[in-house]
Protein backbone atom coordinates (compact mmCIF):
# COMPACT_ATOMS: atom_id res chain seq x y z
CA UNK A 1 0.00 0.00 0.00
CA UNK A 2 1.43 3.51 -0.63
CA UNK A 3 -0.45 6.86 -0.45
CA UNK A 4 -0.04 8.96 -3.34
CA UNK A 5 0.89 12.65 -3.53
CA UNK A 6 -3.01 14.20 -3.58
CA UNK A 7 -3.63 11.86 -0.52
CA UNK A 8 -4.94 8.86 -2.04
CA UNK A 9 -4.30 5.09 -1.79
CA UNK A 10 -2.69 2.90 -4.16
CA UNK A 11 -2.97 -0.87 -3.30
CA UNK A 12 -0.06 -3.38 -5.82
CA UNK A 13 -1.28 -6.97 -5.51
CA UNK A 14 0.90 -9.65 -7.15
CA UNK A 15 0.07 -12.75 -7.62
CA UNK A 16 2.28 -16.21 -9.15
CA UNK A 17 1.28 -18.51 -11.51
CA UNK A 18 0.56 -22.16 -9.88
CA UNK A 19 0.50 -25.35 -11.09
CA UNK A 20 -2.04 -27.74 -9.01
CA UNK A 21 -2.65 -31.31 -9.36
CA UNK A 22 -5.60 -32.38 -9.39
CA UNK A 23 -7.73 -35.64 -10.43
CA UNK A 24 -8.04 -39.15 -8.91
CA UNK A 25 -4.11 -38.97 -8.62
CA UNK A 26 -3.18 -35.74 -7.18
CA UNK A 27 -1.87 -36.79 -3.71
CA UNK A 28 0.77 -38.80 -5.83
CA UNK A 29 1.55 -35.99 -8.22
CA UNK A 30 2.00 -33.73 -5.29
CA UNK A 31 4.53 -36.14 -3.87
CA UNK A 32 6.31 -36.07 -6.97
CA UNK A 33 6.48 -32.12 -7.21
CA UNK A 34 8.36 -31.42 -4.19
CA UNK A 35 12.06 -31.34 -3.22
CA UNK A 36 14.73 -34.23 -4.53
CA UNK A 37 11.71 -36.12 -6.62
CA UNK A 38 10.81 -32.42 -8.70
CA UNK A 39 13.86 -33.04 -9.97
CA UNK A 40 12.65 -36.77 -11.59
CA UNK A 41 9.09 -36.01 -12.09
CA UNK A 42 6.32 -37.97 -12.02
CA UNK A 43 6.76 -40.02 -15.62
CA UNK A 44 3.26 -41.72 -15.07
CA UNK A 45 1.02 -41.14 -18.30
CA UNK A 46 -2.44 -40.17 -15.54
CA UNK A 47 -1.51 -36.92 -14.56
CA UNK A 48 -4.07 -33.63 -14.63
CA UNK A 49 -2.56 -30.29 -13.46
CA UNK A 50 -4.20 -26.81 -13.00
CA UNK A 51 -2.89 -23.88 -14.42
CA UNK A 52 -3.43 -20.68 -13.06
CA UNK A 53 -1.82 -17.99 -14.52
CA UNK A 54 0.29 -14.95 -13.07
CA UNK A 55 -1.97 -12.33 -12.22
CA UNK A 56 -1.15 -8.32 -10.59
CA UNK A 57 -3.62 -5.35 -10.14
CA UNK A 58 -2.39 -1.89 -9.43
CA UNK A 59 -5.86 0.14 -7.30
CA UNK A 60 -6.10 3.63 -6.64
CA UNK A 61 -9.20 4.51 -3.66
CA UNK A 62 -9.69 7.53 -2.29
CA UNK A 63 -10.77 6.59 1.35
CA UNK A 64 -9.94 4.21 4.18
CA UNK A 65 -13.12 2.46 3.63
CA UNK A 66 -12.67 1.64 0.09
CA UNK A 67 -9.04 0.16 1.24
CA UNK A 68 -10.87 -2.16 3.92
CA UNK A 69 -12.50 -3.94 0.68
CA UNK A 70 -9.18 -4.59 -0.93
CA UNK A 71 -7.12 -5.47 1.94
CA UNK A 72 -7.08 -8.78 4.37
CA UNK A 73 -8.81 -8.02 7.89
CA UNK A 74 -5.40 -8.00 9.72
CA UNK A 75 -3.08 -6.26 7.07
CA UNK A 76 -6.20 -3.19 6.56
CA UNK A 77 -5.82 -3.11 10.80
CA UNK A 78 -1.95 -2.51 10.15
CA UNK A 79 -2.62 0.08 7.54
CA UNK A 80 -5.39 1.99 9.08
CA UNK A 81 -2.42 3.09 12.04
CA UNK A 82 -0.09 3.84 10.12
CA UNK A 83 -2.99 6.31 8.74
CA UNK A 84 -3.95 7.29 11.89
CA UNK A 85 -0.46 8.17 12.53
CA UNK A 86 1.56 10.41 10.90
CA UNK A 87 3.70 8.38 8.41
CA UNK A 88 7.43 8.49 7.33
CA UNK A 89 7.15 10.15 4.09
CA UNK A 90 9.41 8.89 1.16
CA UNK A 91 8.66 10.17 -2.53
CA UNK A 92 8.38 7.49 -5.13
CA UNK A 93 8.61 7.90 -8.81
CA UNK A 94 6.18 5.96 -10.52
């Protein structure tokens, strides 16, 4: 979260791609996608995977209230001191 330069608040969220297995096998694949055995792989031919892509939204609000719908209950409780309070202010350029 920054605030901008006429007060308001921009919100970055960033999110990477994942790849979930899924299907009647997925416990197995799972096994096979973690430490020493990601290396191997799972060579079995009854594999399903999910692809989600890599997503990221850049929001601009103009009051605390519209931040509370973008942030998670515990990070928007974080944010709404440092609000309250008067911040450290550093100028970005973006």
């Amino acid at each position: 979260m920054f605030r901008t330069s006429k007060g308001r608040f921009a919100v970055h969220h960033s999110r990477s791609e994942l790849h979930i297995p899924t299907g009647p096998n997925a416990e197995r694949s799972r096994k096979w996608s973690t430490g020493w055995r990601g290396w191997l792989g799972d060579w079995s031919p009854d594999q399903a995977w999910l692809h989600t892509p890599a997503q990221a939204t850049f929001t601009v609000v103009d009051s605390p209230e519209e931040l509370a719908l973008l942030l998670p209950p515990e990070l928007f409780e974080v944010a709404l001191l440092t609000i309250r309070s008067e911040p450290d202010i550093e100028d970005l350029d973006i």
